[in-house]
N, C-alpha and C. Protein backbone atom coordinates (compact mmCIF):
# COMPACT_ATOMS: atom_id res chain seq x y z
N UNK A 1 -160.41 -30.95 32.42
CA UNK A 1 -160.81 -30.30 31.17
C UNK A 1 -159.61 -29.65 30.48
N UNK A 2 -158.78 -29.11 31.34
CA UNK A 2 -157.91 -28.46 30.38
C UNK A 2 -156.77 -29.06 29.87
N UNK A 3 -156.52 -30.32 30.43
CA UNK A 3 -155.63 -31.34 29.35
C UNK A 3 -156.49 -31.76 28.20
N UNK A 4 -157.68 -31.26 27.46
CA UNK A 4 -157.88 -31.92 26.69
C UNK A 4 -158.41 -30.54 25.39
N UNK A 5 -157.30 -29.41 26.19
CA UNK A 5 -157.65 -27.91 25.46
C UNK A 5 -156.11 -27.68 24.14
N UNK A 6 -156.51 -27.60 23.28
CA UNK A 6 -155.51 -27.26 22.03
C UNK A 6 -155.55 -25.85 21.78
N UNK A 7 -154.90 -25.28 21.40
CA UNK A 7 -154.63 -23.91 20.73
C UNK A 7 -154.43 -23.57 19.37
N UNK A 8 -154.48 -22.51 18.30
CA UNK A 8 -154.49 -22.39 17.16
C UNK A 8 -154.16 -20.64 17.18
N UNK A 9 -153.37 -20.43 16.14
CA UNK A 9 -153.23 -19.32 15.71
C UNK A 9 -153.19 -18.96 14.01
N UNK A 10 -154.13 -18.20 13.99
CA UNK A 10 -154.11 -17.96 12.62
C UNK A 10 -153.64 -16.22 12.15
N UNK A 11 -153.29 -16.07 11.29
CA UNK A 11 -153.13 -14.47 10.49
C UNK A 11 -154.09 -14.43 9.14
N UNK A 12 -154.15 -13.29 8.91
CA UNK A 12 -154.74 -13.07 7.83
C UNK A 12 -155.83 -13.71 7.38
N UNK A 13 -155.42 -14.25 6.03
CA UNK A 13 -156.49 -15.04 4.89
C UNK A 13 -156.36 -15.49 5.45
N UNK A 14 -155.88 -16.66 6.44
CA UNK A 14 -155.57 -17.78 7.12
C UNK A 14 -157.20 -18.03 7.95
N UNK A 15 -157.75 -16.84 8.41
CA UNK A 15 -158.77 -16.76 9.23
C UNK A 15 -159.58 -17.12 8.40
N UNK A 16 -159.71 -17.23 6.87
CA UNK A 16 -161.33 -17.68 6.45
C UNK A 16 -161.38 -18.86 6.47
N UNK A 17 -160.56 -19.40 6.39
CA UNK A 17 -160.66 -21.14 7.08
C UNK A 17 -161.63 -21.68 8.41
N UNK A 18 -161.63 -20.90 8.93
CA UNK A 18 -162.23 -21.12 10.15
C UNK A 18 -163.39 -19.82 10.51
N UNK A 19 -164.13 -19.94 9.58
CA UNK A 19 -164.65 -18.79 9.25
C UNK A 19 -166.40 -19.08 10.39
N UNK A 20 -166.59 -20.25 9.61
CA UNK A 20 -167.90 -21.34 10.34
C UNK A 20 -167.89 -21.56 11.64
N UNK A 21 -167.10 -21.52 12.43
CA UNK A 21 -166.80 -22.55 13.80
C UNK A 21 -166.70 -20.98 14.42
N UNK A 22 -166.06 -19.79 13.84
CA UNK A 22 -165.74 -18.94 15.00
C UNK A 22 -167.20 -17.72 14.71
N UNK A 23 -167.82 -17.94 13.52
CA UNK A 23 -169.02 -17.63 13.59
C UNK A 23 -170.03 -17.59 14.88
N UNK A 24 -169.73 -19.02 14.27
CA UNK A 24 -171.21 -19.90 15.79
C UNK A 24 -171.01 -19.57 16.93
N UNK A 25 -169.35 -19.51 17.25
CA UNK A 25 -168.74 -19.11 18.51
C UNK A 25 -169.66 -17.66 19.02
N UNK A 26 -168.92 -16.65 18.17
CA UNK A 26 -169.40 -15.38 18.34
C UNK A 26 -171.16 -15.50 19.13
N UNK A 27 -171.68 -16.26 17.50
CA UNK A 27 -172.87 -15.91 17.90
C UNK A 27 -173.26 -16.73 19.57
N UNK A 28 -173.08 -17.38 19.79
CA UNK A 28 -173.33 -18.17 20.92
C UNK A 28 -173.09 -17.49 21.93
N UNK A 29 -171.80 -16.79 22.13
CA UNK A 29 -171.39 -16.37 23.11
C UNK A 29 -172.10 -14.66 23.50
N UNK A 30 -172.12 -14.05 22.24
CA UNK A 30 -172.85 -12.10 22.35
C UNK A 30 -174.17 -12.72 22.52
N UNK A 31 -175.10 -13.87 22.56
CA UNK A 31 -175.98 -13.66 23.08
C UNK A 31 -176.88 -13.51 24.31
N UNK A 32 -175.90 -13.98 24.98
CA UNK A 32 -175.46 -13.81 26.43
C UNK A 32 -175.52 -11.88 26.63
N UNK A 33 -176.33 -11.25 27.93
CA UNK A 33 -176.04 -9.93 28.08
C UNK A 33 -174.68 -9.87 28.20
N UNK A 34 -174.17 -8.61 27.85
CA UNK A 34 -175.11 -7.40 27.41
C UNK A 34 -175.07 -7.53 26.19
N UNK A 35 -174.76 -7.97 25.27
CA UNK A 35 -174.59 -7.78 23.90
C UNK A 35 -176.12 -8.57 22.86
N UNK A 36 -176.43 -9.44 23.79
CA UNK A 36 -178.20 -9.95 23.64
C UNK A 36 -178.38 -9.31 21.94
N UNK A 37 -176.99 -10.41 21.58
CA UNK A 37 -176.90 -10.65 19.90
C UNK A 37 -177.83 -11.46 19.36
N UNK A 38 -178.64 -10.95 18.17
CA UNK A 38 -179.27 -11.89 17.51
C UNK A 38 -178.47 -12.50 16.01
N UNK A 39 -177.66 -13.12 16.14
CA UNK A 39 -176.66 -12.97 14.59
C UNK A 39 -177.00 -14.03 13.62
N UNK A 40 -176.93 -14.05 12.90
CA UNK A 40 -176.13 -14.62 11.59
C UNK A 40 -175.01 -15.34 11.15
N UNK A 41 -174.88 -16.45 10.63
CA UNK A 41 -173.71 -16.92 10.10
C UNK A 41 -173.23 -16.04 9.04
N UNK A 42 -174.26 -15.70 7.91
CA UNK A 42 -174.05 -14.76 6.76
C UNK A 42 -174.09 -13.59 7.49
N UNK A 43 -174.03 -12.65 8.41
CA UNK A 43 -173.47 -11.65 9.21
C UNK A 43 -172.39 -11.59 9.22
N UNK A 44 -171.74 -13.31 10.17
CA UNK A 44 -170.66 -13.06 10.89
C UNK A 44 -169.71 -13.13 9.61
N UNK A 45 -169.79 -13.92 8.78
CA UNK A 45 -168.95 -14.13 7.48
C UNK A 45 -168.19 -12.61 7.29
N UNK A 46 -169.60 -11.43 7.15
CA UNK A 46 -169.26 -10.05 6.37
C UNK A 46 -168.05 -9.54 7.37
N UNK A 47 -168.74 -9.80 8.81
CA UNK A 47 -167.80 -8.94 9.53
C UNK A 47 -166.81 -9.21 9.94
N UNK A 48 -165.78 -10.78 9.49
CA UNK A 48 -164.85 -10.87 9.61
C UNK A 48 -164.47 -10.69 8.96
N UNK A 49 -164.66 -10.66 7.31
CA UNK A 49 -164.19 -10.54 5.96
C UNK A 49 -162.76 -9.21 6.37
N UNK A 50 -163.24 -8.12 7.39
CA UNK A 50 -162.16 -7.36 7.30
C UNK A 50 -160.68 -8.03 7.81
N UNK A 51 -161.22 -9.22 8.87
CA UNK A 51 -160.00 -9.59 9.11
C UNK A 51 -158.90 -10.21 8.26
N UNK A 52 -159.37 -10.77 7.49
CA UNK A 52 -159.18 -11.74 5.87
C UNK A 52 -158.70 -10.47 5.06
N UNK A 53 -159.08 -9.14 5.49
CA UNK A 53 -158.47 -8.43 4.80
C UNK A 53 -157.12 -7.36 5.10
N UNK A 54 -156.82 -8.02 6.06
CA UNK A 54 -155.74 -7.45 7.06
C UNK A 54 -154.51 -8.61 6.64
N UNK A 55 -153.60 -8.03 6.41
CA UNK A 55 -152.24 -9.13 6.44
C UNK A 55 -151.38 -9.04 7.96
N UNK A 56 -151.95 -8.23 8.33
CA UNK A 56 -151.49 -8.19 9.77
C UNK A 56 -152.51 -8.87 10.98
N UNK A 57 -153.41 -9.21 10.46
CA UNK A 57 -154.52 -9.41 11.29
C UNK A 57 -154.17 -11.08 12.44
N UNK A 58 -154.84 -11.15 13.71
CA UNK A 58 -154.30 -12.43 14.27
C UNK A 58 -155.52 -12.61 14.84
N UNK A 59 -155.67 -14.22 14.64
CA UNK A 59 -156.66 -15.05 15.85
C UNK A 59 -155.99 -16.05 16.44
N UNK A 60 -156.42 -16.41 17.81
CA UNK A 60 -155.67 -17.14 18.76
C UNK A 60 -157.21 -17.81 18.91
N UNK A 61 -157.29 -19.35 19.03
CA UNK A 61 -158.26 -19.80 19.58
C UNK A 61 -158.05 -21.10 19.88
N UNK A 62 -159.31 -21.34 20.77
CA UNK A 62 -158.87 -22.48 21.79
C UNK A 62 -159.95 -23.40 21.35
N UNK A 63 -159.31 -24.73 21.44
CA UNK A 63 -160.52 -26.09 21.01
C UNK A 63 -160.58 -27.09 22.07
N UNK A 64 -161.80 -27.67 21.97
CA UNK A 64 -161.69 -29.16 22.68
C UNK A 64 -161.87 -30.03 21.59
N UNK A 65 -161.06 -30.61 21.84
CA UNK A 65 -161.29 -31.85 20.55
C UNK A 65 -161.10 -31.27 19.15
N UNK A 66 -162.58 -30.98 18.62
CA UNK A 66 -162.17 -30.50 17.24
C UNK A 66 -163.14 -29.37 16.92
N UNK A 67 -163.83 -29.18 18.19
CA UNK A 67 -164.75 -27.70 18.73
C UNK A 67 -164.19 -26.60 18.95
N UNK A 68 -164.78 -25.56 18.07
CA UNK A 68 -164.12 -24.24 18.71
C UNK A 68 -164.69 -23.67 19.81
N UNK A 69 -164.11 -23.94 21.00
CA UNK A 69 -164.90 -22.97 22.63
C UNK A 69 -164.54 -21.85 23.14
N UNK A 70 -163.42 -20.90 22.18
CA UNK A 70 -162.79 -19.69 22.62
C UNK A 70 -161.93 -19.19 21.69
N UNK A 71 -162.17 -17.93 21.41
CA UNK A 71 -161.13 -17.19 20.29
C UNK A 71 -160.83 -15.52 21.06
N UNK A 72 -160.07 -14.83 20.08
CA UNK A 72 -159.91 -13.51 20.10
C UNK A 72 -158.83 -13.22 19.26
N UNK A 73 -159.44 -11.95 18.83
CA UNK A 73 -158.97 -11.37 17.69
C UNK A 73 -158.52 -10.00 18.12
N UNK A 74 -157.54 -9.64 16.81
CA UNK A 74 -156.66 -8.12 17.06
C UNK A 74 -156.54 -8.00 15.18
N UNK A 75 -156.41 -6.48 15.07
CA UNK A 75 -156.23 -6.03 13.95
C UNK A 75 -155.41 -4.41 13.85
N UNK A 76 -154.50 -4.32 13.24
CA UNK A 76 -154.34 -2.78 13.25
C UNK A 76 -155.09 -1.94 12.98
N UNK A 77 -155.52 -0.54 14.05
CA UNK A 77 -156.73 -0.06 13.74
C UNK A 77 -157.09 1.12 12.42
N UNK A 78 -155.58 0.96 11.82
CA UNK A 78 -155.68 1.59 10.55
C UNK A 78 -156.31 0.53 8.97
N UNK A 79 -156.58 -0.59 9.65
CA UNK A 79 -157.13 -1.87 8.93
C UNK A 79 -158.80 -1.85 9.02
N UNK A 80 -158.90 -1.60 10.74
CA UNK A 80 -160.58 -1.54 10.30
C UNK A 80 -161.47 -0.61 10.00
N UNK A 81 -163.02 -1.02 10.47
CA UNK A 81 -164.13 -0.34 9.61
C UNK A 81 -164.13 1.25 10.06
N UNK A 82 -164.09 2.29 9.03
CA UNK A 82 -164.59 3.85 9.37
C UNK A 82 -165.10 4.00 10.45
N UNK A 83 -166.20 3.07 11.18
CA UNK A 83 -167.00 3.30 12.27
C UNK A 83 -166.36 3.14 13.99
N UNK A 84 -165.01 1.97 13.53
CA UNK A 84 -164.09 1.45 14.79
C UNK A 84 -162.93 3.02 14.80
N UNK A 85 -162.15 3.56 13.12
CA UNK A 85 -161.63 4.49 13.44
C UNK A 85 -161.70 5.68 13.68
N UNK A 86 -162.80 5.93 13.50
CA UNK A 86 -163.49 7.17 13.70
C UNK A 86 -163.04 8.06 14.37
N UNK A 87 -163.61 7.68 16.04
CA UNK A 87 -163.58 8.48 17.26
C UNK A 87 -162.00 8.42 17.81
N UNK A 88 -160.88 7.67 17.24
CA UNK A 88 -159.63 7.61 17.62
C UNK A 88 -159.18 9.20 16.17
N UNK A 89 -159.60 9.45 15.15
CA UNK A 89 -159.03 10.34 13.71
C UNK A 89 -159.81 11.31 14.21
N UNK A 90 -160.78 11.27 14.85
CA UNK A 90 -161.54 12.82 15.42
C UNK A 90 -160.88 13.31 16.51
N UNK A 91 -160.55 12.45 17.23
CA UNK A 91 -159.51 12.77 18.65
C UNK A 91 -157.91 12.70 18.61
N UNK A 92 -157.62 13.08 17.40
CA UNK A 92 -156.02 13.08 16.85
C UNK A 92 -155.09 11.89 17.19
N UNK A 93 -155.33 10.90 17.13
CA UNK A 93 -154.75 10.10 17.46
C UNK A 93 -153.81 9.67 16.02
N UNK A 94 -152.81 8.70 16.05
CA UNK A 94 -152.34 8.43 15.25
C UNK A 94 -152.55 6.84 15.29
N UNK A 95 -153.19 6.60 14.50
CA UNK A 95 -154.09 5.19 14.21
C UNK A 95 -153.31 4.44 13.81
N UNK A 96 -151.96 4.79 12.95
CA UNK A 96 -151.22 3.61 12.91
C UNK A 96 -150.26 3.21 13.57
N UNK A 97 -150.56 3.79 15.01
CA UNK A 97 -149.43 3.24 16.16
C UNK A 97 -150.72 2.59 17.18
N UNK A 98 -151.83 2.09 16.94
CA UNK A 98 -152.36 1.15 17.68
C UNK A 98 -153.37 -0.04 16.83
N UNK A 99 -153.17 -0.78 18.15
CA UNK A 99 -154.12 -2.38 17.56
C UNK A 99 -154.76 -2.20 18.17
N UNK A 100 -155.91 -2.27 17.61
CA UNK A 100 -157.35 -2.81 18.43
C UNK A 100 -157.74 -4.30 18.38
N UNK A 101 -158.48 -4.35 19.58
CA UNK A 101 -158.50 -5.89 19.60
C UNK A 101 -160.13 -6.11 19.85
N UNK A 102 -160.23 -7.17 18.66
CA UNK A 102 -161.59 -7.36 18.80
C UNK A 102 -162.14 -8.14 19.90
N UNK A 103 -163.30 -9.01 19.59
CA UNK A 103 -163.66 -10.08 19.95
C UNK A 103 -162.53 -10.94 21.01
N UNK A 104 -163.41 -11.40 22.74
CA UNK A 104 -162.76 -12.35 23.62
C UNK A 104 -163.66 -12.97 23.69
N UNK A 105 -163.76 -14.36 23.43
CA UNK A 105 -165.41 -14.96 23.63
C UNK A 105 -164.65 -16.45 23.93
N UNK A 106 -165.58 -16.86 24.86
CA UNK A 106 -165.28 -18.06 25.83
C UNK A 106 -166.43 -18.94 26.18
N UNK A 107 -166.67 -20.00 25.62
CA UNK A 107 -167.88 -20.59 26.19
C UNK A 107 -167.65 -20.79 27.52
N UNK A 108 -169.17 -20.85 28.20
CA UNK A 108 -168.99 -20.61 30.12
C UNK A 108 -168.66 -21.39 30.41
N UNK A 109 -168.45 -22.85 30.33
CA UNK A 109 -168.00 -24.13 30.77
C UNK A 109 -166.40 -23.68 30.71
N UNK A 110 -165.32 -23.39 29.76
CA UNK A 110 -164.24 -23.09 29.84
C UNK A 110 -163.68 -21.73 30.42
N UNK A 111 -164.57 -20.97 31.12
CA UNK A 111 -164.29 -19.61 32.28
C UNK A 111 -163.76 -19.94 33.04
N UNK A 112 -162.65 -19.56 33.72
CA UNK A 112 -162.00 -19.61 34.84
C UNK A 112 -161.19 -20.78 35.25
N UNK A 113 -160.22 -20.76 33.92
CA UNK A 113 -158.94 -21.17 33.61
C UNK A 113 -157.93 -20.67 33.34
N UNK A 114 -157.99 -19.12 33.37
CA UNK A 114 -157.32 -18.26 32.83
C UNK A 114 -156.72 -17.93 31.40
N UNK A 115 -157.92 -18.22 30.68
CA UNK A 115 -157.73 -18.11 29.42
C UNK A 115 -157.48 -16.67 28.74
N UNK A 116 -158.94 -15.85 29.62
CA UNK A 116 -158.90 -14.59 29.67
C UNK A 116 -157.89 -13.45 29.34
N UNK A 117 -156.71 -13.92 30.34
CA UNK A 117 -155.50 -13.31 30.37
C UNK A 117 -154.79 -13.79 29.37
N UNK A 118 -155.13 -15.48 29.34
CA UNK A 118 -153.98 -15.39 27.85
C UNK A 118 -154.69 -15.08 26.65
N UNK A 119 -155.59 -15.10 26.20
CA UNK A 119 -156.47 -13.99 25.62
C UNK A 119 -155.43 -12.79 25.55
N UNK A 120 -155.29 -11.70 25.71
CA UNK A 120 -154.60 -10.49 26.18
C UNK A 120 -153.42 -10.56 26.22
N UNK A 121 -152.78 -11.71 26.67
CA UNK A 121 -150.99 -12.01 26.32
C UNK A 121 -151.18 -11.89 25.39
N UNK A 122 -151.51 -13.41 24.61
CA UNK A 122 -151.58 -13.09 22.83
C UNK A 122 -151.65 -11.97 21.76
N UNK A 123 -152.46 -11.43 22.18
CA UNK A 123 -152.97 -10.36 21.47
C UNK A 123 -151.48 -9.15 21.29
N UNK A 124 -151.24 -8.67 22.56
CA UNK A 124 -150.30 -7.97 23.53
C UNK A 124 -148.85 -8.36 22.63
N UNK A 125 -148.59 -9.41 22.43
CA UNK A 125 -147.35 -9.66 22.20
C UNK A 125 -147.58 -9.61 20.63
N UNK A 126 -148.81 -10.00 20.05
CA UNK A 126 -148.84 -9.56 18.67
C UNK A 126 -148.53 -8.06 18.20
N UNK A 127 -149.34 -7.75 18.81
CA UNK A 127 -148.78 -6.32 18.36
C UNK A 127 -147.87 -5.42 18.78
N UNK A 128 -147.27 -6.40 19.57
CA UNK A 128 -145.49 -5.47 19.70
C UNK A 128 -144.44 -6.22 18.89
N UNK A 129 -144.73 -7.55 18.57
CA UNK A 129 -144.31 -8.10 17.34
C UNK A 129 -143.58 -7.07 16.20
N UNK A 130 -144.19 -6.23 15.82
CA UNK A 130 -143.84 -5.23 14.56
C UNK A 130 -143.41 -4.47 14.88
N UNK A 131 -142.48 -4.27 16.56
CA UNK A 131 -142.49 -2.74 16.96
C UNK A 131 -142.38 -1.29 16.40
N UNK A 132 -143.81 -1.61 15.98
CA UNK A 132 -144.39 0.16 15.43
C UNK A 132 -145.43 0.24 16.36
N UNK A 133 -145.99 -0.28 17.46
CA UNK A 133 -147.28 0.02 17.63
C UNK A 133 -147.32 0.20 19.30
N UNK A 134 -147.97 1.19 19.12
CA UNK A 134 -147.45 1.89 21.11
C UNK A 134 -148.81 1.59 21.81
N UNK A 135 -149.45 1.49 21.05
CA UNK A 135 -151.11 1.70 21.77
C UNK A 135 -151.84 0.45 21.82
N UNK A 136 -152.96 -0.27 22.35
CA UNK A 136 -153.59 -1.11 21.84
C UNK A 136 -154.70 -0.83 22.68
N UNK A 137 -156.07 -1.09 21.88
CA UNK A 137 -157.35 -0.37 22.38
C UNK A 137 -158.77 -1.74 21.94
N UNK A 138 -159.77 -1.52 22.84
CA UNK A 138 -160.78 -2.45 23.09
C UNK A 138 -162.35 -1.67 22.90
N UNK A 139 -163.46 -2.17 22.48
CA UNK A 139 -164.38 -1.77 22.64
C UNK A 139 -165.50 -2.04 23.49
N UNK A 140 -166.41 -1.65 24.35
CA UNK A 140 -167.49 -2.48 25.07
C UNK A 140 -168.22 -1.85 25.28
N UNK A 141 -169.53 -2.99 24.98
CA UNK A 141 -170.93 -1.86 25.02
C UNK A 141 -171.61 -1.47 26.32
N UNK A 142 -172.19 -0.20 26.21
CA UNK A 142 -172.79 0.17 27.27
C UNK A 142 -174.58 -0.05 27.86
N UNK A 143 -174.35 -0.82 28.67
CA UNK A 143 -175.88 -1.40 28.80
C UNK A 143 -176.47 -0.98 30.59
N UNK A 144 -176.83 0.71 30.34
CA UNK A 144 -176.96 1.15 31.85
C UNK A 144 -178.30 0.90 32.21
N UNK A 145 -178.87 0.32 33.03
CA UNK A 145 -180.28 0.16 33.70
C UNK A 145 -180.78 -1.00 32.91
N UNK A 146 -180.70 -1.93 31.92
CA UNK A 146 -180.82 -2.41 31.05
C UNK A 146 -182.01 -3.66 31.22
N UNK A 147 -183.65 -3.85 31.50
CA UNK A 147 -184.16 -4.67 32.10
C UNK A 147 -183.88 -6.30 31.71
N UNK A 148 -182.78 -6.61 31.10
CA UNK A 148 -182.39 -7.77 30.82
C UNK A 148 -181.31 -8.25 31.51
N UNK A 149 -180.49 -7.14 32.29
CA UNK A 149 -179.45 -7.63 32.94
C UNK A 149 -179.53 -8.76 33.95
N UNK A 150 -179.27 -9.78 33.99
CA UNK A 150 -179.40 -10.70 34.84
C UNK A 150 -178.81 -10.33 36.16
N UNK A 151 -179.55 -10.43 37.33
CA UNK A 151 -179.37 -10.57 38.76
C UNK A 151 -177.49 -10.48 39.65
N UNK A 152 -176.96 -11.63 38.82
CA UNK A 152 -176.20 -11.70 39.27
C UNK A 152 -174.46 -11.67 38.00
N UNK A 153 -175.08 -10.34 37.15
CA UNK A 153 -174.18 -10.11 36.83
C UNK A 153 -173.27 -9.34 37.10
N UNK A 154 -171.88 -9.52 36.41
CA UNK A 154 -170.61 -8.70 36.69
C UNK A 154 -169.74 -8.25 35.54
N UNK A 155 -169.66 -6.76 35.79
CA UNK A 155 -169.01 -6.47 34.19
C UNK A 155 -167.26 -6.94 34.34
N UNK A 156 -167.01 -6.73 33.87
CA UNK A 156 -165.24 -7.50 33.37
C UNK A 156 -164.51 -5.66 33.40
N UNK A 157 -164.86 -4.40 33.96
CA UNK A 157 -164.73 -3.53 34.27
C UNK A 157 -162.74 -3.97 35.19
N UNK A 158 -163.02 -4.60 36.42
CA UNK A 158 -161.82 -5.27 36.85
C UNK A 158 -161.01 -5.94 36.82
N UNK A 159 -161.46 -6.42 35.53
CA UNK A 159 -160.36 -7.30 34.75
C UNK A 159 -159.42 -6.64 34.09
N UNK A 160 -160.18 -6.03 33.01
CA UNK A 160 -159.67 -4.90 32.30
C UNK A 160 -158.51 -3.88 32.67
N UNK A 161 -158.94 -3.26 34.22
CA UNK A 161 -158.46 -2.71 34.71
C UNK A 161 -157.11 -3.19 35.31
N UNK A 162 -157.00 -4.45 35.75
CA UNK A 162 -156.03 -4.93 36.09
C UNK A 162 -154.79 -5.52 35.04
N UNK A 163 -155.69 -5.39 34.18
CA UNK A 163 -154.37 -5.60 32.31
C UNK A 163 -154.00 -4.30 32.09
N UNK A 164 -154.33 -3.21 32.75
CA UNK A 164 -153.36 -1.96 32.41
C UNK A 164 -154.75 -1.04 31.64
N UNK A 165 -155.56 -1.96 31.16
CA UNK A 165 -156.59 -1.01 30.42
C UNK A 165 -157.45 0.67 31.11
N UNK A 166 -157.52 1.25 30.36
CA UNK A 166 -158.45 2.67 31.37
C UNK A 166 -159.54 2.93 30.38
N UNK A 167 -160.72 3.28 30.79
CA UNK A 167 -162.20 3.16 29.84
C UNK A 167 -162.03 4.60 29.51
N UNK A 168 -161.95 5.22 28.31
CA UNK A 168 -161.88 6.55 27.61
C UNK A 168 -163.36 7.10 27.22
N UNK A 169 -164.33 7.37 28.52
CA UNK A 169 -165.62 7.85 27.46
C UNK A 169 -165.97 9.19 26.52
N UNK A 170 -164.48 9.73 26.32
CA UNK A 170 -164.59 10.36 24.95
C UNK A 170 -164.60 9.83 24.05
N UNK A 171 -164.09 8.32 23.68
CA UNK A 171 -164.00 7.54 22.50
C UNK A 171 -165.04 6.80 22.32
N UNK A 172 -165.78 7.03 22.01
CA UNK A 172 -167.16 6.08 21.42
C UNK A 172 -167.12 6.27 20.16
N UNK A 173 -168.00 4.60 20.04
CA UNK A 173 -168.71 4.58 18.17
C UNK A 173 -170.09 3.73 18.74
N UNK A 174 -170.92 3.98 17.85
CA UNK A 174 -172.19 3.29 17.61
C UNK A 174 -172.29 2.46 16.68
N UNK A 175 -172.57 1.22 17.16
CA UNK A 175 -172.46 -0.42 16.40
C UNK A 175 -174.57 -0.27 16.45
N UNK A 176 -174.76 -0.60 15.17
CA UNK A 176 -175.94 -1.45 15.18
C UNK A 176 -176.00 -2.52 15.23
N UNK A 177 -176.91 -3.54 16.05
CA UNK A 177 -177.23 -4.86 15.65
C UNK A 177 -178.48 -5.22 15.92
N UNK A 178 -179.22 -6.67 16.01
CA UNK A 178 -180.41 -6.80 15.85
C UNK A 178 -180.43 -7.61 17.56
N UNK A 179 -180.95 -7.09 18.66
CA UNK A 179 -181.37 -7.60 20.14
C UNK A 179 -182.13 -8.56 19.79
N UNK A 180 -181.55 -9.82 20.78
CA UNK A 180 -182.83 -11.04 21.55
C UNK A 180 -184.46 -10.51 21.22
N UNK A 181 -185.17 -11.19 20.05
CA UNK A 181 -186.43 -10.31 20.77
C UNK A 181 -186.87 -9.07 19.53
N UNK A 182 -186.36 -8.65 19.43
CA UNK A 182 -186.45 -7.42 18.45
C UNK A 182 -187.01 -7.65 17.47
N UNK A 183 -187.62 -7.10 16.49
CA UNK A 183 -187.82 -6.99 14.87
C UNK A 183 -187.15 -6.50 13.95
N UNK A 184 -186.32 -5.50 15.10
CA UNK A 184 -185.34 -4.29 14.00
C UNK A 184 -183.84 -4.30 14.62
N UNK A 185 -183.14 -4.04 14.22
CA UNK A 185 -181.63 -3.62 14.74
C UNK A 185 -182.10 -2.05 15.24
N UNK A 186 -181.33 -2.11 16.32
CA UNK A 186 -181.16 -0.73 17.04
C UNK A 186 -179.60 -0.16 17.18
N UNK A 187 -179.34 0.76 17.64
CA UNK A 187 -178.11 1.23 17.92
C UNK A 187 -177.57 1.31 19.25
N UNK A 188 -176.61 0.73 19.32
CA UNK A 188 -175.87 1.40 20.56
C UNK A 188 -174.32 1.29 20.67
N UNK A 189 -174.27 2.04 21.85
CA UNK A 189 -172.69 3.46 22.01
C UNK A 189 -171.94 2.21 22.41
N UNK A 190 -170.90 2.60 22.16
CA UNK A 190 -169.63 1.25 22.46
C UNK A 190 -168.48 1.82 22.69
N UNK A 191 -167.90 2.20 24.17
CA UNK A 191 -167.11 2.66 24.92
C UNK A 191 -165.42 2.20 24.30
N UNK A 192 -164.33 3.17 24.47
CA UNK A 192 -163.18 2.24 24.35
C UNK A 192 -162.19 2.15 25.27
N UNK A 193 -161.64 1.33 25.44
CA UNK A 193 -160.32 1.03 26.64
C UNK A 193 -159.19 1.28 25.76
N UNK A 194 -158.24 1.79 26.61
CA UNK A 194 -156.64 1.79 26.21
C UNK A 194 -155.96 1.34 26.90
N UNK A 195 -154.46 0.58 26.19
CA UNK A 195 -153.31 0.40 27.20
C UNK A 195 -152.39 1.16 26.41
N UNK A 196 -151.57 1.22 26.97
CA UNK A 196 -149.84 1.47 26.23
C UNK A 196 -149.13 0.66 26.36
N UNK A 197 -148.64 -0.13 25.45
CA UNK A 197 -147.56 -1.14 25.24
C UNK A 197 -146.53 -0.63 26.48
């Protein structure tokens, strides 16, 4: 399988090009716990639009053939939404010495190739690229007791941990979206990780 894996990197505007393919991605992949996304193409459109609006902004993604099966994204976190900078401008941070990095999404057939990590190279080396930026930070939601958790899941808690990341639960924000199942969008808390360059 993986001789037949290509790579792509895009910046900026560059990302609305591929606006459709990393949509579907998203959605395909957060619907999977914990994130038991119900999305939108006209969703995902809005909520990349910030990336399209970043000149600093980067996607790295991976294809088979001419399929998109894996992306991830980074943005300076003085680029995104009020709701991502929030809890970093309430906790004195200086927002324009870190990247946050969005979205790692991997269809399960291509897991455990080590994409993961290069996932996180990429990203990592983007934003020391400009050396202005000391920090780089992650978000993930919190899904405790959750009766949907499947049996034999495992959070990515040790992954994380082993890229240098540490889970900060003073830094939260609350993302709404609409759950598997639901009628309504609900809210929930979305933890953040840090490294230091």
């Amino acid at each position: 399988m993986q001789t037949t894996l290509s790579f792509e990197t895009k910046r900026g505007a560059e990302i609305a090009s591929v606006f459709e393919g990393l949509g579907k991605l998203r959605i395909a992949v957060f619907r999977d716990f914990p994130y038991l996304y119900e999305g939108t193409l006209e969703h995902e459109k809005e909520y990349l639009q910030t990336y399209v609006n970043s000149e600093r902004s980067f996607l790295f993604s991976v294809y088979d053939g001419a399929e998109m099966v894996g992306a991830t994204t980074c943005i300076p976190l003085a680029d995104e939404t009020p709701e991502v900078r929030l809890p970093f401008e309430e906790a004195g941070f200086d927002i324009h010495s870190i990247f946050y990095f969005g979205e790692s999404i991997l269809l399960p057939a291509y897991r455990g190739l080590g994409l993961g990590h290069r996932f996180f190279d990429e990203r990592e080396a983007h934003a020391r690229s400009f050396g202005t930026f000391t920090t780089t930070c992650f978000c993930a939601v919190v899904r405790d007791n959750h009766p949907a958790q499947p049996e034999n899941y495992r959070p990515n808690d040790a992954f994380w941990l082993k890229r240098g990341y540490e889970k900060e639960p003073s830094l939260q924000s609350s993302f709404e979206w609409l759950d598997l199942g639901d009628t309504a969008p609900t809210v929930k808390p979305m933890i953040y990780w840090i490294h230091r360059l």
